[in-house]
Structure formats: C-alpha cells, structure tokens
PDB file of N, CA and C in Angstrom:
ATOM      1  N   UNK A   1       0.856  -1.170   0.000  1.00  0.00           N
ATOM      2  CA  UNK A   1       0.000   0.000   0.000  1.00  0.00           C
ATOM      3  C   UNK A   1       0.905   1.237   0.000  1.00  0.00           C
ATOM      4  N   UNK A   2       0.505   1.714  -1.093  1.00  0.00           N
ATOM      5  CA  UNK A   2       1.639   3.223  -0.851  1.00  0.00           C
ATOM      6  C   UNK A   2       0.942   4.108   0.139  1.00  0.00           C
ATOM      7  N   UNK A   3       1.663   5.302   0.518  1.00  0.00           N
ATOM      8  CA  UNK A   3       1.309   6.306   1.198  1.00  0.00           C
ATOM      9  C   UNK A   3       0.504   7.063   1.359  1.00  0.00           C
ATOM     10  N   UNK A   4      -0.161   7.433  -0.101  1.00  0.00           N
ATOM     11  CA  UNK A   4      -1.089   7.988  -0.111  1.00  0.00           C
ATOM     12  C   UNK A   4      -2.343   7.268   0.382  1.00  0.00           C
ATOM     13  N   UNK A   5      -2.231   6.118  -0.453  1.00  0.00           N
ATOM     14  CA  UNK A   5      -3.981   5.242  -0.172  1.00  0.00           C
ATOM     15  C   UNK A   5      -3.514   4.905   1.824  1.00  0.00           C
ATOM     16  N   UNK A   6      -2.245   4.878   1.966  1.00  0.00           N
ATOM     17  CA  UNK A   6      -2.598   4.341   3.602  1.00  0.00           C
ATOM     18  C   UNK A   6      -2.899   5.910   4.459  1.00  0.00           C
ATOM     19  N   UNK A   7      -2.786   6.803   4.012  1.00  0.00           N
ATOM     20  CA  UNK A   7      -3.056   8.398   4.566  1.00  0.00           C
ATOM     21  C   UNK A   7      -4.744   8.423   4.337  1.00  0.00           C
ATOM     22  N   UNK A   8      -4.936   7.644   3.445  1.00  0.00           N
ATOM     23  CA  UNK A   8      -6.575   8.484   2.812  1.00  0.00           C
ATOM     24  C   UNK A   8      -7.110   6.667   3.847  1.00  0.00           C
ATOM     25  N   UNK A   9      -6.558   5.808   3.809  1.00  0.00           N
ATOM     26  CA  UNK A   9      -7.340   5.033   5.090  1.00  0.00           C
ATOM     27  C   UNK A   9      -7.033   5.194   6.434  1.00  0.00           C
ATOM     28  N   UNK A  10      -6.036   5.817   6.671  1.00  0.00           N
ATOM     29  CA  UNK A  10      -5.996   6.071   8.211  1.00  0.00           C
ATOM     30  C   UNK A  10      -7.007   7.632   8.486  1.00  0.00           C
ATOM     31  N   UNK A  11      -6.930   8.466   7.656  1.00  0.00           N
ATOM     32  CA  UNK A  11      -8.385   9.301   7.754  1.00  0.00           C
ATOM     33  C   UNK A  11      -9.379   8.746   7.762  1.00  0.00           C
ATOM     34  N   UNK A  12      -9.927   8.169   7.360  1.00  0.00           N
ATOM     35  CA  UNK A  12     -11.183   7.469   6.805  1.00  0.00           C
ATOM     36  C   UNK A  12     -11.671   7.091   8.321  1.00  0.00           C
ATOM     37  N   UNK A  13     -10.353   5.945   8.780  1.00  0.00           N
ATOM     38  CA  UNK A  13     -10.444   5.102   9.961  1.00  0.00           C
ATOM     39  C   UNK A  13     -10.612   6.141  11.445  1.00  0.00           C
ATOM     40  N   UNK A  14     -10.426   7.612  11.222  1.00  0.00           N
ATOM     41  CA  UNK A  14     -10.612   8.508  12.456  1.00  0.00           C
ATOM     42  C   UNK A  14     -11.817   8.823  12.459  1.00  0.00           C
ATOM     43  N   UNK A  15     -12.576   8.631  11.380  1.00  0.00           N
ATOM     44  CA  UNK A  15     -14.197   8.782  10.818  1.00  0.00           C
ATOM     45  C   UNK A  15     -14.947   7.866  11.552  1.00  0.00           C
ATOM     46  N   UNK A  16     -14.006   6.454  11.983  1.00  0.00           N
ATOM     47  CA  UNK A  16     -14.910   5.325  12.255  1.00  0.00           C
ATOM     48  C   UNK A  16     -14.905   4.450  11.347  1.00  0.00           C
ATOM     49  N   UNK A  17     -14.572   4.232  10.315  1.00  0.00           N
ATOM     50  CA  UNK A  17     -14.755   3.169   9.059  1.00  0.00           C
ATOM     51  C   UNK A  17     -16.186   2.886   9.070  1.00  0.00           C
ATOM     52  N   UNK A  18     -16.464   1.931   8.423  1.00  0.00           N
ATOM     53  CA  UNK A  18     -17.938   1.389   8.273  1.00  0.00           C
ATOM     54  C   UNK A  18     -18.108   0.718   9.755  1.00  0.00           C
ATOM     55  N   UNK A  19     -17.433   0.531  10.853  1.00  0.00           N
ATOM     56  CA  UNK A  19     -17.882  -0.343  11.468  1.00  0.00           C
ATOM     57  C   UNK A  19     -16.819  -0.346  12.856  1.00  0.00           C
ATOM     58  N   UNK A  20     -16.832  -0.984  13.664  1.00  0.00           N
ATOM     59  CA  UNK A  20     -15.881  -1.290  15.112  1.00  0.00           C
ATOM     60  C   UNK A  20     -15.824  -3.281  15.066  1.00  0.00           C
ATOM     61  N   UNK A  21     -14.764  -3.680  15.661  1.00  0.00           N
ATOM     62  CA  UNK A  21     -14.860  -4.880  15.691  1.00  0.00           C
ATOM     63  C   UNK A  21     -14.164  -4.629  16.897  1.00  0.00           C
ATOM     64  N   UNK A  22     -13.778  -6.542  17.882  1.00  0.00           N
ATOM     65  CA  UNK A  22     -13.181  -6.621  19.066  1.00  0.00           C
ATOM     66  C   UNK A  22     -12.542  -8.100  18.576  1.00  0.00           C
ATOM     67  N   UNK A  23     -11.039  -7.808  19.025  1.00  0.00           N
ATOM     68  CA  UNK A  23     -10.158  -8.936  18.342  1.00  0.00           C
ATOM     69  C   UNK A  23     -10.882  -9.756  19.214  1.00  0.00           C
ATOM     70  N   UNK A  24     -10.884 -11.563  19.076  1.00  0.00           N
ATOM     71  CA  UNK A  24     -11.489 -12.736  20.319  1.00  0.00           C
ATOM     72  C   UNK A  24     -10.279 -13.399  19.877  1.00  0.00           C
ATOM     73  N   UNK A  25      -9.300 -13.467  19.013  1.00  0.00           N
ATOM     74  CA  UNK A  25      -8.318 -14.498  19.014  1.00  0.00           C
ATOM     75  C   UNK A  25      -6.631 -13.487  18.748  1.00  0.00           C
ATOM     76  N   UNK A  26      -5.476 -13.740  19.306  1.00  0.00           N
ATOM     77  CA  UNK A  26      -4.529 -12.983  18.711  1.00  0.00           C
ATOM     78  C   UNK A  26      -4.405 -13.497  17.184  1.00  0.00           C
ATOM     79  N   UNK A  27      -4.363 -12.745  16.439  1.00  0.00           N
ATOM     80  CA  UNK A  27      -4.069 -12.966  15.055  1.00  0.00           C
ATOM     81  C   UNK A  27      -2.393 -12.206  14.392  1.00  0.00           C
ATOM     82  N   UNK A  28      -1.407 -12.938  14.142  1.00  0.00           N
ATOM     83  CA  UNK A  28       0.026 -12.569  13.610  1.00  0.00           C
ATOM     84  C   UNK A  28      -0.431 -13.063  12.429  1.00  0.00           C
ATOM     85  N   UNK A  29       0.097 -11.501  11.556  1.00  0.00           N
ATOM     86  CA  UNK A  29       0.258 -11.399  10.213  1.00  0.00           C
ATOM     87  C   UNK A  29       0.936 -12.881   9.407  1.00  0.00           C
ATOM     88  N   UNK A  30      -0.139 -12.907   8.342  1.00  0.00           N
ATOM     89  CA  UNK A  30       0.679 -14.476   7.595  1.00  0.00           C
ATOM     90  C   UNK A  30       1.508 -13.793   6.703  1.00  0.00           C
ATOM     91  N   UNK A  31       0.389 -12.638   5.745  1.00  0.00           N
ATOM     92  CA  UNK A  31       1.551 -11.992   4.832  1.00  0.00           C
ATOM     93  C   UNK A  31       1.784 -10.455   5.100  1.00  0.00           C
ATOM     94  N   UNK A  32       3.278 -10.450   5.797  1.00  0.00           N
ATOM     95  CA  UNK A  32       3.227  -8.980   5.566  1.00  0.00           C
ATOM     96  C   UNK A  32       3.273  -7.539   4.823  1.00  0.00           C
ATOM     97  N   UNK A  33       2.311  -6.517   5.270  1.00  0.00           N
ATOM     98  CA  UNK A  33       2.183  -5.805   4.068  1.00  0.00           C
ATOM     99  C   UNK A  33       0.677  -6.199   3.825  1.00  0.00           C
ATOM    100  N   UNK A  34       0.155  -7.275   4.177  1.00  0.00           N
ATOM    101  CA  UNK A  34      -1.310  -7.327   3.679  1.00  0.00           C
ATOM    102  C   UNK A  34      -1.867  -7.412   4.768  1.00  0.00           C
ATOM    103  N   UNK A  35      -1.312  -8.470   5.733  1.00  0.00           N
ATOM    104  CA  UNK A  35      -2.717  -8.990   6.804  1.00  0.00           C
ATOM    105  C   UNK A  35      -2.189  -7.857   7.925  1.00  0.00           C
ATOM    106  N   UNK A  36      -3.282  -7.822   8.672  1.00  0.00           N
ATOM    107  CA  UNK A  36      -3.029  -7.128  10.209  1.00  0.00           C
ATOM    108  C   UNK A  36      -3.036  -8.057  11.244  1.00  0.00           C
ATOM    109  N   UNK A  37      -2.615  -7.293  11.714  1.00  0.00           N
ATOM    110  CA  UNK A  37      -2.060  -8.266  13.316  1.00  0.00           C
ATOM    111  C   UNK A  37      -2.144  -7.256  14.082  1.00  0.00           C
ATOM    112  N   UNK A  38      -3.076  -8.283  15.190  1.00  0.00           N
ATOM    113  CA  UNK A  38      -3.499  -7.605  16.461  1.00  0.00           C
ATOM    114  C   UNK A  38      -3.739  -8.355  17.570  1.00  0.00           C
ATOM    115  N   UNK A  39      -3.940  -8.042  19.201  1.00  0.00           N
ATOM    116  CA  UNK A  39      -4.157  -9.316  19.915  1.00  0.00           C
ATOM    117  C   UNK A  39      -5.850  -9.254  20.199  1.00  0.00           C
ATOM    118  N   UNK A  40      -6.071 -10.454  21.088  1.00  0.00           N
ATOM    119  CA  UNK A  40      -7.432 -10.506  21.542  1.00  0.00           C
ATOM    120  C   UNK A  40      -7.287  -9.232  22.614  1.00  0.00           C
ATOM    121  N   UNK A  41      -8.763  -8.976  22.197  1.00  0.00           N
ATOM    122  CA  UNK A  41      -9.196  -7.357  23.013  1.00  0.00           C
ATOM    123  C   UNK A  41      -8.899  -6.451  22.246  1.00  0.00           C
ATOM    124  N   UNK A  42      -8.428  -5.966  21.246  1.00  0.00           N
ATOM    125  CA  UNK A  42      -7.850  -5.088  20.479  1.00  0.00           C
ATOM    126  C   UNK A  42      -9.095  -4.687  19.291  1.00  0.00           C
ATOM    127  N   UNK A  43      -9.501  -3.083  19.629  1.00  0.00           N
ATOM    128  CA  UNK A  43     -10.286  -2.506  19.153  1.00  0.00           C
ATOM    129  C   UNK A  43      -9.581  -2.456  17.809  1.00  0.00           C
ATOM    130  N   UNK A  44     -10.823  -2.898  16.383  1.00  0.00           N
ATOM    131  CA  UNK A  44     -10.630  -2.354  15.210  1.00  0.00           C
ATOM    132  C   UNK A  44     -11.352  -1.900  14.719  1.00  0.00           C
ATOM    133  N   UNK A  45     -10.761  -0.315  13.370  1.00  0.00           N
ATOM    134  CA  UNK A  45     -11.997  -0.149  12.913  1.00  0.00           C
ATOM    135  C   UNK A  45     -12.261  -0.522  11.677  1.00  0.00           C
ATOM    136  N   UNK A  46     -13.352  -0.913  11.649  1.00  0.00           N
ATOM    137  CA  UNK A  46     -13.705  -1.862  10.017  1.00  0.00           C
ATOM    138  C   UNK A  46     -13.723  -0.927   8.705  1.00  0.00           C
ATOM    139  N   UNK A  47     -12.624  -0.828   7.547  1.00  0.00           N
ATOM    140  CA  UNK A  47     -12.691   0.185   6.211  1.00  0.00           C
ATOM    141  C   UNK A  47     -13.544  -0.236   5.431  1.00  0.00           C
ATOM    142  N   UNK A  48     -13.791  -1.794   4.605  1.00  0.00           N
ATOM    143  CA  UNK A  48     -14.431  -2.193   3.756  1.00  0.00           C
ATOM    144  C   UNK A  48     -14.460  -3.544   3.985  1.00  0.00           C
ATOM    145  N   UNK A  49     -15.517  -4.422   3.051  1.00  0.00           N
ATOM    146  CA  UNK A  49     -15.235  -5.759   3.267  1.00  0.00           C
ATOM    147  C   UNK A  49     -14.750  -5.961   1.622  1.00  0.00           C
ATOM    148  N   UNK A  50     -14.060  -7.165   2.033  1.00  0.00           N
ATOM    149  CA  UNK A  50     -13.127  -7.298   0.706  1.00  0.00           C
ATOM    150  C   UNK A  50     -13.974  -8.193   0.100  1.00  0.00           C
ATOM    151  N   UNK A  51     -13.340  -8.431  -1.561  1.00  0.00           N
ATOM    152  CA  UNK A  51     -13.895  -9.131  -2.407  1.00  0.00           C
ATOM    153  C   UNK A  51     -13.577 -10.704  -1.843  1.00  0.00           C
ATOM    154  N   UNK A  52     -12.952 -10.822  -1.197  1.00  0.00           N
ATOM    155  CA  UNK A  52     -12.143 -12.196  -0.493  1.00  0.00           C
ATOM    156  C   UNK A  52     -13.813 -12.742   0.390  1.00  0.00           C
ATOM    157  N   UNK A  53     -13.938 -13.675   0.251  1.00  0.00           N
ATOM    158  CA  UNK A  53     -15.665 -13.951   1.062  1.00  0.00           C
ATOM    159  C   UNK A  53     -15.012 -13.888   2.377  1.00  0.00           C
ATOM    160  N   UNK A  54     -15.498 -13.263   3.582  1.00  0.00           N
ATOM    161  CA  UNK A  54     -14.995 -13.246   5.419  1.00  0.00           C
ATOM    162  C   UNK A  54     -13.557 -12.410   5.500  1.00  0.00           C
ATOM    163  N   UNK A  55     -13.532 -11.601   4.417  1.00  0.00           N
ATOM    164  CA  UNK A  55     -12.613 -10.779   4.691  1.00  0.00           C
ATOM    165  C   UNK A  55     -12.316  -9.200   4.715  1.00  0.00           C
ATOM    166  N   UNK A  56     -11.933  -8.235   5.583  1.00  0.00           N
ATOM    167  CA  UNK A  56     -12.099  -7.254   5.521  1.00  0.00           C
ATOM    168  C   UNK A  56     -11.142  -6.299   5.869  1.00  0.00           C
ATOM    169  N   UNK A  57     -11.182  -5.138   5.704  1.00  0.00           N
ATOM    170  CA  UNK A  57      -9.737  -3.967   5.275  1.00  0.00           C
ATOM    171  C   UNK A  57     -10.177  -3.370   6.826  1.00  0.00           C
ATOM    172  N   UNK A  58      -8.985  -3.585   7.546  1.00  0.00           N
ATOM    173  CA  UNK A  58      -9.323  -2.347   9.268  1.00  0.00           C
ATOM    174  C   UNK A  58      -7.955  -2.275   9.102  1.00  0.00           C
ATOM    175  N   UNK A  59      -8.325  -1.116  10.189  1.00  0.00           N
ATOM    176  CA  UNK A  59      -6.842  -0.554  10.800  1.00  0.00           C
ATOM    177  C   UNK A  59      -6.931  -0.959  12.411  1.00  0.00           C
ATOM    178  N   UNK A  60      -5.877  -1.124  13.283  1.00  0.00           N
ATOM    179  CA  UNK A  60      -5.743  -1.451  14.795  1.00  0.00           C
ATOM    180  C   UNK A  60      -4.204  -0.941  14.808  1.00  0.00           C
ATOM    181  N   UNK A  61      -4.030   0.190  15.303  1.00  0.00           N
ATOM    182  CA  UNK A  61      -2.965   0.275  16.538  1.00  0.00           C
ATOM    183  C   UNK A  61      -2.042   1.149  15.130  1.00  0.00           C
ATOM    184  N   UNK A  62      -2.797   2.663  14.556  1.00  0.00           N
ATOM    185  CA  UNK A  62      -2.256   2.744  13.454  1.00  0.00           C
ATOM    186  C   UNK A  62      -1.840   1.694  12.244  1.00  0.00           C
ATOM    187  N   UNK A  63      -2.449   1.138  11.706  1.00  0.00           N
ATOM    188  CA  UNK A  63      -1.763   0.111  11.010  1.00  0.00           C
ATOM    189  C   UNK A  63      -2.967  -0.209  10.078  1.00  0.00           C
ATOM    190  N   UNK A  64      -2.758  -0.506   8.972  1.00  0.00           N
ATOM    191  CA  UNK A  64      -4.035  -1.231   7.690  1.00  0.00           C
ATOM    192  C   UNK A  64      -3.518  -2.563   7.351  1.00  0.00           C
ATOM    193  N   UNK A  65      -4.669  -3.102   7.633  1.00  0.00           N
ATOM    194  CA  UNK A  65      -4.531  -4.411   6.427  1.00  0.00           C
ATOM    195  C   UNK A  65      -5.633  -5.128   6.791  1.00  0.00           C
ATOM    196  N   UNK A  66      -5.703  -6.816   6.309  1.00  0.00           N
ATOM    197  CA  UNK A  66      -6.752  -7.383   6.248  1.00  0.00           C
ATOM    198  C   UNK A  66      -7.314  -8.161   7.106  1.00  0.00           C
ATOM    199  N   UNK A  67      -8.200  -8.297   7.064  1.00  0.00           N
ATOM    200  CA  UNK A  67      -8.477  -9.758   8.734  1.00  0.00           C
ATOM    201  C   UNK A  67      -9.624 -10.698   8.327  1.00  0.00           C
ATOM    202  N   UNK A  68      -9.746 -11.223   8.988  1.00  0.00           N
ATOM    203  CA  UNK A  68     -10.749 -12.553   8.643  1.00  0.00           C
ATOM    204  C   UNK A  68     -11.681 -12.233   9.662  1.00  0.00           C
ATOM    205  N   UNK A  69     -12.839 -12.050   9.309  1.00  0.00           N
ATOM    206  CA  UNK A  69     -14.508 -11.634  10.133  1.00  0.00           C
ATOM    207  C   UNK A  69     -14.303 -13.261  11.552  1.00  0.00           C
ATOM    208  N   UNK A  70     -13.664 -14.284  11.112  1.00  0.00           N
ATOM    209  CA  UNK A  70     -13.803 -15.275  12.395  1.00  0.00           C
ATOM    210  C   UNK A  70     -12.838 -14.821  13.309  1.00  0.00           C
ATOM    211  N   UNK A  71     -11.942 -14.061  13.154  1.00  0.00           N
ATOM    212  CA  UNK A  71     -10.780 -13.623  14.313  1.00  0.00           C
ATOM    213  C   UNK A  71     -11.847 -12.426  15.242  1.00  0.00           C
ATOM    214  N   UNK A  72     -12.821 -11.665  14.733  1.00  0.00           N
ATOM    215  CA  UNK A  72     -13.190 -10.951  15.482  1.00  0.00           C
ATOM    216  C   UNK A  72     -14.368 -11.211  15.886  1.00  0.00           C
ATOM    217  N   UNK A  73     -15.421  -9.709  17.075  1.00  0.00           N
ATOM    218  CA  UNK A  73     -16.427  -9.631  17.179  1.00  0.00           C
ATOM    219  C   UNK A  73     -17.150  -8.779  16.769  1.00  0.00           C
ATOM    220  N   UNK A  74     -18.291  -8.404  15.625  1.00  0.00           N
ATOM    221  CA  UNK A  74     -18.546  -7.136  15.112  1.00  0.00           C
ATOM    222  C   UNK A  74     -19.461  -6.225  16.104  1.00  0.00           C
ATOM    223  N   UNK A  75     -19.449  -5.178  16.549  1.00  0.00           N
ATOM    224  CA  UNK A  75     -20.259  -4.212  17.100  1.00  0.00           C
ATOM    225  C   UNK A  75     -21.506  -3.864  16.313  1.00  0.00           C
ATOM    226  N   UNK A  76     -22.167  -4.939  16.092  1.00  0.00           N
ATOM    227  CA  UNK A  76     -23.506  -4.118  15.421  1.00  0.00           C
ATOM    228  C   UNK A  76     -23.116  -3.917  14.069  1.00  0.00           C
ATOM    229  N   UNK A  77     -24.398  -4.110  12.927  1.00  0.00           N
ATOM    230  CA  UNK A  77     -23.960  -3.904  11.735  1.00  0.00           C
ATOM    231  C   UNK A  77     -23.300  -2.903  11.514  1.00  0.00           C
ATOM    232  N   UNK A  78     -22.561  -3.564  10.012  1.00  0.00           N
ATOM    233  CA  UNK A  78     -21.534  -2.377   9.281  1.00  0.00           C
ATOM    234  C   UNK A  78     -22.620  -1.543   8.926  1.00  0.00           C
ATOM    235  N   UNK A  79     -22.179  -0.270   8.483  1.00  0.00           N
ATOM    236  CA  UNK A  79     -22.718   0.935   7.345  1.00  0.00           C
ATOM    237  C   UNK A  79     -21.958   0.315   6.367  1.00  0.00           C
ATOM    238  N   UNK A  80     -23.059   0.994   5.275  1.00  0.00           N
ATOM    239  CA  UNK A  80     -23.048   1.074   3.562  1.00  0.00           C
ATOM    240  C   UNK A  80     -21.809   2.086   3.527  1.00  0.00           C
ATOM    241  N   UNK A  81     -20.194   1.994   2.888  1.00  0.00           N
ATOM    242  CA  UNK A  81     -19.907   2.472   2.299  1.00  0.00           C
ATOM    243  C   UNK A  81     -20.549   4.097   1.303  1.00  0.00           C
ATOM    244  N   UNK A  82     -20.090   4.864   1.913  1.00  0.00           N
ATOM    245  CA  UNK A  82     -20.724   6.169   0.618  1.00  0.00           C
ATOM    246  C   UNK A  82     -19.609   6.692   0.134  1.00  0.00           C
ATOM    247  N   UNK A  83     -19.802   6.132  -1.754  1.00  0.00           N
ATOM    248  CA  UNK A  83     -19.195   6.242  -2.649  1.00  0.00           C
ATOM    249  C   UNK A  83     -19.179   7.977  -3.337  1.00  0.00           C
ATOM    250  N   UNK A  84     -18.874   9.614  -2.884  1.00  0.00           N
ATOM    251  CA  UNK A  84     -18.889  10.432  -3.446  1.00  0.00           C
ATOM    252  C   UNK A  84     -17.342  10.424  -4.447  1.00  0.00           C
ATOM    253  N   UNK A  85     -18.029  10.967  -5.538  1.00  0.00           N
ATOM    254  CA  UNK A  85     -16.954  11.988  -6.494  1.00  0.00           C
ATOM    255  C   UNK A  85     -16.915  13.564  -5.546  1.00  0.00           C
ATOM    256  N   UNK A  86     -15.508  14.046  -5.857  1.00  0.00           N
ATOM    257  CA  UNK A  86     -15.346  15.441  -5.572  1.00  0.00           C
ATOM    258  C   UNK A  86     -15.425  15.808  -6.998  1.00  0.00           C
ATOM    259  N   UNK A  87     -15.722  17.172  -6.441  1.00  0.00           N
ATOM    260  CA  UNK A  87     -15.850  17.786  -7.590  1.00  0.00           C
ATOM    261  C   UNK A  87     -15.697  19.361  -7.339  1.00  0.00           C
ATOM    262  N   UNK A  88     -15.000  19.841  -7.867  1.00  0.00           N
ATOM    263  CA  UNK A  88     -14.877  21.567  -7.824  1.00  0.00           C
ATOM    264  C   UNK A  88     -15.769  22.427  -8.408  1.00  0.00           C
ATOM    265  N   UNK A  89     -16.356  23.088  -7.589  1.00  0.00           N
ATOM    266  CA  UNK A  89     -17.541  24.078  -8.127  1.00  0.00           C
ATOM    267  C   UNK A  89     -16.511  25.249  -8.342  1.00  0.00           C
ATOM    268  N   UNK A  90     -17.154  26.158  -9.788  1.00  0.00           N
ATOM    269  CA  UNK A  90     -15.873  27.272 -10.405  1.00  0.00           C
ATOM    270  C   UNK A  90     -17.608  28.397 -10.194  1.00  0.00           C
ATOM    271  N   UNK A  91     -16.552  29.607  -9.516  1.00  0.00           N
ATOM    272  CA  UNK A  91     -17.580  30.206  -8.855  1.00  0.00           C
ATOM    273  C   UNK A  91     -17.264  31.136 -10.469  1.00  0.00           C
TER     274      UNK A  91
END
C-alpha cells in the first residue's frame, strides 16, 4: 500500500470506518504488508469488506490491512460504504 492510499485510510479510519470490531483471538500477520495483526481485546476499525468472502480492510494500533470476520467480534452492523466523487464548483 503506498502512502497515499494508507493516509486516505488512516483518515477514513478517524471517521470510524464502516464499522468497530473486538479482536477474540490474537491474530500474527501471515503476509506482511497485507494482513493485520493484532491481539485478543484489540479494538478495530472496520474500512471495507473485501472481495475475499470473510474478509475485511481495518486498521488497529495505526496500522491497515486485512483480517478474517472469524478472528473478530462485530459491534452491530456495518454501514453502507458512501461512494462520493469530488468535484470543484468554479464560482
């Protein structure tokens, strides 16, 4: 993940992401650079769910990457993603 896309998800993730989860198992990264790693008890916040079926994009403890929906506990449904374009209004 370059810098930019991990700047525009660690904003995102001060928003709240779509969602909160609660680690129930420690999970160490298999691949690093992709998965996250975090221990049990460890607040995450949920970015998206991935095209991967039980898998999803959070951040925990500054950090992005992916996790598997069975490592955690979800807080109540996710929110819908809202997809805006920017756009510059020319006065």
């Amino acid at each position: 993940m370059n810098a930019h896309d991990l700047a525009r998800w660690t904003r995102f993730a001060s928003k709240g992401g779509i969602g909160r989860c609660t680690a129930v198992v420690d999970c160490v990264a298999q691949e690093m650079g992709e998965d996250l790693m975090f221990l049990k008890d460890d607040e995450i916040t949920v970015l998206m769910q991935l095209p991967e079926e039980g898998f999803y994009l959070g951040h925990c403890e500054g950090v992005v990457g992916r996790f598997s929906a069975k490592d955690v506990r979800f807080h109540g449904k996710l929110k819908k993603p809202v997809i805006t374009k920017r756009t510059s209004v020319a006065s």
